[in-house]
Protein backbone atom coordinates (compact mmCIF):
# COMPACT_ATOMS: atom_id res chain seq x y z
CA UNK A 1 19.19 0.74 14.13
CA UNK A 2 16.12 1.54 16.61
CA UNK A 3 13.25 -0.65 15.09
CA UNK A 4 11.05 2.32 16.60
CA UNK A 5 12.87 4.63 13.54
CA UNK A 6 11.03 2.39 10.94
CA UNK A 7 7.82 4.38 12.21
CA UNK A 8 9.02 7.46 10.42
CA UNK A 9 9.26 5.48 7.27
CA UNK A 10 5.92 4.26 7.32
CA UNK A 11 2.42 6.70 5.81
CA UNK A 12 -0.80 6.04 6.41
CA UNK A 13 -3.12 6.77 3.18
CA UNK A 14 -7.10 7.64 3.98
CA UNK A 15 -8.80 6.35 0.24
CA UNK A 16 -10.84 9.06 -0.65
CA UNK A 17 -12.13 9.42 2.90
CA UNK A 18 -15.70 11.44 3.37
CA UNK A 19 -15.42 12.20 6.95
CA UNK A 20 -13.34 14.84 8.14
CA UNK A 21 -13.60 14.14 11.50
CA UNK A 22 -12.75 10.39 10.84
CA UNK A 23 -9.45 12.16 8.93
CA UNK A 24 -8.89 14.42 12.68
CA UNK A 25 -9.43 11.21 14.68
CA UNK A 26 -7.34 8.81 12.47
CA UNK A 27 -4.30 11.67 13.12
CA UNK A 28 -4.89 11.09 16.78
CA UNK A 29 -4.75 7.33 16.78
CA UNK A 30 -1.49 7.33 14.28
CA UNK A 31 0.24 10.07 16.73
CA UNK A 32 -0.46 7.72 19.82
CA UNK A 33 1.45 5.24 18.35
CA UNK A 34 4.23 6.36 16.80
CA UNK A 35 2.92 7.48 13.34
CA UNK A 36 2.98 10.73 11.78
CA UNK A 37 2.80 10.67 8.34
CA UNK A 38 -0.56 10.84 6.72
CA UNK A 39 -1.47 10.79 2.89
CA UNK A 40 -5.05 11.42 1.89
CA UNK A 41 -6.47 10.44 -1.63
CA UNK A 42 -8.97 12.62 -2.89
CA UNK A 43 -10.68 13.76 0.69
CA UNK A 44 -14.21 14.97 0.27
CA UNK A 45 -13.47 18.01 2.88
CA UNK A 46 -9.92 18.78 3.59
CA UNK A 47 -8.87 21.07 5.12
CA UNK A 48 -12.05 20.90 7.56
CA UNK A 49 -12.83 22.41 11.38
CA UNK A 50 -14.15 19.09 12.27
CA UNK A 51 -10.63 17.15 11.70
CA UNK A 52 -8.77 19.73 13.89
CA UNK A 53 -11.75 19.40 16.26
CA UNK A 54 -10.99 15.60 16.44
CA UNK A 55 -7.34 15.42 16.02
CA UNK A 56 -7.57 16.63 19.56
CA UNK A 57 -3.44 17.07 20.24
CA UNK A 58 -2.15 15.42 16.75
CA UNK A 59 -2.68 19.13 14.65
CA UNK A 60 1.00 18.33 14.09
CA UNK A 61 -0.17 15.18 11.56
CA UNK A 62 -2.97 17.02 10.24
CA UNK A 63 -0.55 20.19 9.37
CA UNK A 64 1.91 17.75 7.47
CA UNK A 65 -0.56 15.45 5.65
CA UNK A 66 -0.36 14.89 1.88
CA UNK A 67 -3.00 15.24 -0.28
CA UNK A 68 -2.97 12.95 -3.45
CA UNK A 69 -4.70 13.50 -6.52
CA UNK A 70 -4.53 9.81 -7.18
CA UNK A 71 -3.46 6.89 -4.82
CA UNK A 72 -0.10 5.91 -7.48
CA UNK A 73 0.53 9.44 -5.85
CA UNK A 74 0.05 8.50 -2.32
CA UNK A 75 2.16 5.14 -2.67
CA UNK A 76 5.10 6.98 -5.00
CA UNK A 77 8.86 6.02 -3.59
CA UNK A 78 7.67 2.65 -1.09
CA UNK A 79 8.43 -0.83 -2.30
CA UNK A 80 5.84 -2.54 0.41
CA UNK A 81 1.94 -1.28 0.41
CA UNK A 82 -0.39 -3.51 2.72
CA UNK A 83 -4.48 -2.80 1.69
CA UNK A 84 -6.74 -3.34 4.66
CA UNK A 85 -10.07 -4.86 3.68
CA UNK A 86 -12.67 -6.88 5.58
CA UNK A 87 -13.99 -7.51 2.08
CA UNK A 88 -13.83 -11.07 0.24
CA UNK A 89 -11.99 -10.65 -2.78
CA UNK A 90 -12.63 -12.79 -5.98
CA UNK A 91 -8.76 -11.83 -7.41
CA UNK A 92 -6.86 -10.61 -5.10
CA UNK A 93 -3.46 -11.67 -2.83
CA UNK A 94 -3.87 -14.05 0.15
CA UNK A 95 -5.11 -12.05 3.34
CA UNK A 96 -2.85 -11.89 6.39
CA UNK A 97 -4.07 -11.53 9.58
CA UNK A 98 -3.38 -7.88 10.68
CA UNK A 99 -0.61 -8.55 13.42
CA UNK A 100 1.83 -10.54 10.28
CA UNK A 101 0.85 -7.46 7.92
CA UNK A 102 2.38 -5.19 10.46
CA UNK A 103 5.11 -7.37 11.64
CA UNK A 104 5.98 -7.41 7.83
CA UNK A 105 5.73 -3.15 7.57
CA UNK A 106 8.18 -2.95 9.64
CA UNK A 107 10.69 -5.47 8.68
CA UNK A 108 10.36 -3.68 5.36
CA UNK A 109 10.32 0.11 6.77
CA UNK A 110 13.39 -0.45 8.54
CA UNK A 111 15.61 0.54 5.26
CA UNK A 112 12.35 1.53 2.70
CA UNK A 113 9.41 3.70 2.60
CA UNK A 114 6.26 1.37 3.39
CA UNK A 115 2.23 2.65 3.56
CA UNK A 116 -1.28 1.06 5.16
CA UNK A 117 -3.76 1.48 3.06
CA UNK A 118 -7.34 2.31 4.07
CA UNK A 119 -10.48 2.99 1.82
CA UNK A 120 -13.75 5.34 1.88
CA UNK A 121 -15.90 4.79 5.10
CA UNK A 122 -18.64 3.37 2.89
CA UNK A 123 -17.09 0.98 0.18
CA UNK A 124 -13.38 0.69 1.14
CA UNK A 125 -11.18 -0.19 -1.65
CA UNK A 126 -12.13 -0.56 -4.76
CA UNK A 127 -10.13 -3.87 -6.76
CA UNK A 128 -8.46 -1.85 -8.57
CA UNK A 129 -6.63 -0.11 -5.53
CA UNK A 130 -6.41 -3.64 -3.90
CA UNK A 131 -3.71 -4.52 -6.74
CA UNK A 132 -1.56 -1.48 -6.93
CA UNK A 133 -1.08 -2.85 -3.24
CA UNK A 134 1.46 -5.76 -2.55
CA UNK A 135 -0.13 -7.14 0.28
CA UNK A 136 -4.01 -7.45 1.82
CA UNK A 137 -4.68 -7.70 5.24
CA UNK A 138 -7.80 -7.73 7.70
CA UNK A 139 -8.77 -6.78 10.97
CA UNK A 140 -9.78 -10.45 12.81
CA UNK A 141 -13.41 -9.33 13.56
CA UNK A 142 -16.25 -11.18 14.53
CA UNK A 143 -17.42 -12.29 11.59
CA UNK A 144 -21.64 -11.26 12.16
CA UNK A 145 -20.37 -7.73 12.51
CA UNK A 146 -17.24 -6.77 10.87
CA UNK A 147 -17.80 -3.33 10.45
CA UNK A 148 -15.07 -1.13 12.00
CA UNK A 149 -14.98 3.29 12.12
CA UNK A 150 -11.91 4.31 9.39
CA UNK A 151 -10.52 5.72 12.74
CA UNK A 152 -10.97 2.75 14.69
CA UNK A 153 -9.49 0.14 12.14
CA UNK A 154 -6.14 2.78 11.89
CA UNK A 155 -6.23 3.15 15.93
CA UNK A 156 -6.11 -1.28 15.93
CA UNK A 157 -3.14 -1.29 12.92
CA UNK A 158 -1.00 1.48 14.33
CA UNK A 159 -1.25 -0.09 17.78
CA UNK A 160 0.60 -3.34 15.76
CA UNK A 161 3.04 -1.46 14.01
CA UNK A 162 4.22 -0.07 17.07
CA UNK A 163 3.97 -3.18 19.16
CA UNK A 164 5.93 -4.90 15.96
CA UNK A 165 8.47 -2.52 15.95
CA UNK A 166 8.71 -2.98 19.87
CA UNK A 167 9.67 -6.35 19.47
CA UNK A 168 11.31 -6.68 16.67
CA UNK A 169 14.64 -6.80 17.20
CA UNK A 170 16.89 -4.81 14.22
CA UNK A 171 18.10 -6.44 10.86
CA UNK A 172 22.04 -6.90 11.13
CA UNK A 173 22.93 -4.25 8.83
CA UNK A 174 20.08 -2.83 8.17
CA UNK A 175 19.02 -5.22 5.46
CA UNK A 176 15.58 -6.63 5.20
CA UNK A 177 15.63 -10.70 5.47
CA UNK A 178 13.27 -10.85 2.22
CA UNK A 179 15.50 -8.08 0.08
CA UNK A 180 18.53 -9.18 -0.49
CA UNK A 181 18.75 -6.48 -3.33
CA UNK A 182 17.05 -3.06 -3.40
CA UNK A 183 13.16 -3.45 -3.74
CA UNK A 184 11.70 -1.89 -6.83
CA UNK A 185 9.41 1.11 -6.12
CA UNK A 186 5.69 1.21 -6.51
CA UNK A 187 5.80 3.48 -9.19
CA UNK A 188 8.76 1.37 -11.08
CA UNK A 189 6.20 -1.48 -10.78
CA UNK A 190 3.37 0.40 -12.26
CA UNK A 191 5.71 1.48 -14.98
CA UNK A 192 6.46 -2.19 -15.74
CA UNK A 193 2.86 -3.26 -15.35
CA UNK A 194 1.68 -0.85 -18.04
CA UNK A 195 4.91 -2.13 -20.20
CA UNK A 196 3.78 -5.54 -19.85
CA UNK A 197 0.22 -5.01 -20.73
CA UNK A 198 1.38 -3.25 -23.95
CA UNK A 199 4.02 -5.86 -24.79
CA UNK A 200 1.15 -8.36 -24.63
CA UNK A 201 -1.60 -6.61 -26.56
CA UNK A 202 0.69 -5.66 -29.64
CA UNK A 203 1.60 -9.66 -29.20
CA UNK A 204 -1.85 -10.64 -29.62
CA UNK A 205 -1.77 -13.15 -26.31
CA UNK A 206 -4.45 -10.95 -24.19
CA UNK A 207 -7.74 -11.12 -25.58
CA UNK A 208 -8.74 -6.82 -25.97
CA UNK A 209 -12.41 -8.34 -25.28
CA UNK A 210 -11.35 -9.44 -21.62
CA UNK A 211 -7.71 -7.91 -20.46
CA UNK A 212 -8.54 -7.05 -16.85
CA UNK A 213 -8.59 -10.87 -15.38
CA UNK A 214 -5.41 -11.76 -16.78
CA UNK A 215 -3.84 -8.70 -15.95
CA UNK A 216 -5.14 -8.81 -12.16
CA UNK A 217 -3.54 -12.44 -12.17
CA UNK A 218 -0.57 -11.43 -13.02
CA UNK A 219 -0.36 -8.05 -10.52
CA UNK A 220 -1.19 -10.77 -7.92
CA UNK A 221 1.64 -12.78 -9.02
CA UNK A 222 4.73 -10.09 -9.22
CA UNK A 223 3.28 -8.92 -5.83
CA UNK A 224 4.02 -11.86 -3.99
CA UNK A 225 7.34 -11.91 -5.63
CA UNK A 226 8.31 -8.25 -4.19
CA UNK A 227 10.28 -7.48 -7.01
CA UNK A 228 13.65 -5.71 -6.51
CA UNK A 229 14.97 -2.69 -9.23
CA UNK A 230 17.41 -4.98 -11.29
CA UNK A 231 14.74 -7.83 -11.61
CA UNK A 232 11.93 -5.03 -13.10
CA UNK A 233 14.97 -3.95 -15.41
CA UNK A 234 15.23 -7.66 -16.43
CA UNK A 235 11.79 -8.13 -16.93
CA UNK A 236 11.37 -4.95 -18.98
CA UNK A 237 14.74 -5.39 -20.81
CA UNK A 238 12.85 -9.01 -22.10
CA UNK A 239 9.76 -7.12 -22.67
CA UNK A 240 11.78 -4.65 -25.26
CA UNK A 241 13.54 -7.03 -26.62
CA UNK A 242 9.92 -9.19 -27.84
CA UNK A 243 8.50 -5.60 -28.78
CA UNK A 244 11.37 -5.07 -31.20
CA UNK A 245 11.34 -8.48 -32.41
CA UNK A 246 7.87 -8.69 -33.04
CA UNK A 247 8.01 -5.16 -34.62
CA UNK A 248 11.13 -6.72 -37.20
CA UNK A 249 8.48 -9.51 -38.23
CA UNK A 250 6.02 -7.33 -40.24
C-alpha cells in the first residue's frame, strides 16, 4: 500500500476552538498537505464567514468537517490519538518530539483510523483530554517563546505527517510493526477505563476521597501499552470475574 493513503485515515480534531478563522486557516494548512478530515469539539462559531474567508481553496475540508459534542466523539473508531501540548504536564505520558509523533501516525494509519489532537487557542488541553489521548507530543520551540497560532502548530504537524508518510516505506502486509493483533478502539478503552474504575471502587482499593491520581496513573500506563481488542476483553473478562466474586462474598 501507498504510505500517502494513510493520510485519509488520519482527522485532525480543533478542542473547542474560539476562532473561526483559525478553524478556515487550519483547513488550508491540512489540505496542503495531504489532510482532509477535520473534527471540531464544541467550536464557539461554526459554521462562520470568517473560516470560509480563511480556508482560502480548502472549502472542501470545511464542507466535510465533523462537529463533536464531546471529544470521546471526535476520537470514536481510532486506536492511536497523539495530544499536542507545549504545556508541562504533572501526570501525563512521556512527550515525543513532533517529527516521532507523526512518524508514529502514520505507521499506525496505514491499517487504523488515527487523530492529532489540538486544544482551545487560549488554554489548550485540558488533563483530562490529555489522557483520553495515547500519546503527547510538542512542537520543538524556543523555549522563551513557545507560543504557536492553532493554525500554525497544525500547518508544522501536517507538514510531518506528510513528509512521514513520504518516507516511510509500507508495512509488508499491511500490518503495523507495534500491532501484531487488532488495536482496541478509543471508545473500547474508555469502556474498559470506566469498568475498571468501578471494579475498584466496589473493591474498596481506590480511596473515593482521591480517585483521579490513581486513575490518571493508570490511563498513562494502558496507553503506553496500546492495547489490542482481545487484551481489553481479557482485562475486562478479569474485571467481571472479581466483581462477581466480590459480589458472592456478602
Amino acid at each position: 500500500m501507498n504510505s500517502l493513503e494513510a493520510l485519509s485515515r488520519i482527522r485532525i480534531v480543533l478542542s473547542h476552538p474560539s476562532h473561526p478563522g483559525n478553524v478556515g486557516a487550519a483547513a488550508r494548512a491540512m489540505k496542503t498537505m495531504g489532510l482532509g478530515r477535520l473534527y471540531l469539539v464544541c467550536p464557539k462559531s461554526f459554521p462562520d464567514p470568517e473560516a470560509w474567508a480563511l480556508a482560502a481553496g480548502a472549502i472542501d475540508v470545511l464542507d466535510s468537517a465533523r462537529v463533536c459534542a464531546s471529544l470521546d466523539e471526535a476520537l470514536a473508531g481510532t486506536t492511536l490519538a497523539v495530544a499536542m501540548s507545549a504545556r508541562p504536564r504533572d501526570i501525563s505520558h512521556p512527550p515525543l518530539e513532533a517529527r516521532a509523533a507523526a512518524q508514529e501516525l502514520v505507521r499506525s494509519a496505514q491499517r487504523e483510523e488515527a487523530a492529532l489532537v489540538f486544544g482551545n487557542e487560549t488554554a489548550g488541553l485540558d488533563n483530562d483530554e490529555v489522557l483520553k489521548c495515547n500519546r503527547l507530543a510538542r512542537i520543538p520551540v524556543v523555549a522563551d517563546y513557545a507560543s504557536l497560532n492553532l493554525a500554525q502548530a497544525v500547518q508544522v504537524m501536517a507538514y510531518e505527517v506528510r513528509l512521514a508518510a513520504i518516507g516511510q516505506a509500507p508495512d509488508p502486509g499491511g500490518v503495523a510493526p507495534h500491532a501484531p493483533g487488532e488495536t482496541a478502539r478509543h471508545e473500547e478503552v474508555e469502556n474498559f477505563h470506566a469498568h475498571l474504575e468501578r471494579s475498584l471502587r466496589a473493591s474498596g482499593f481506590l480511596d473515593p476521597k482521591n480517585p483521579r491520581r490513581l486513575m490518571e496513573r493508570l490511563r498513562r500506563l494502558f496507553a503506553r501499552a496500546r492495547l489490542e481488542k482481545e487484551e481489553v476483553n481479557i482485562l475486562r473478562g478479569m474485571l467481571s470475574a472479581w466483581d462477581q466474586g466480590n459480589r458472592d462474598k456478602k
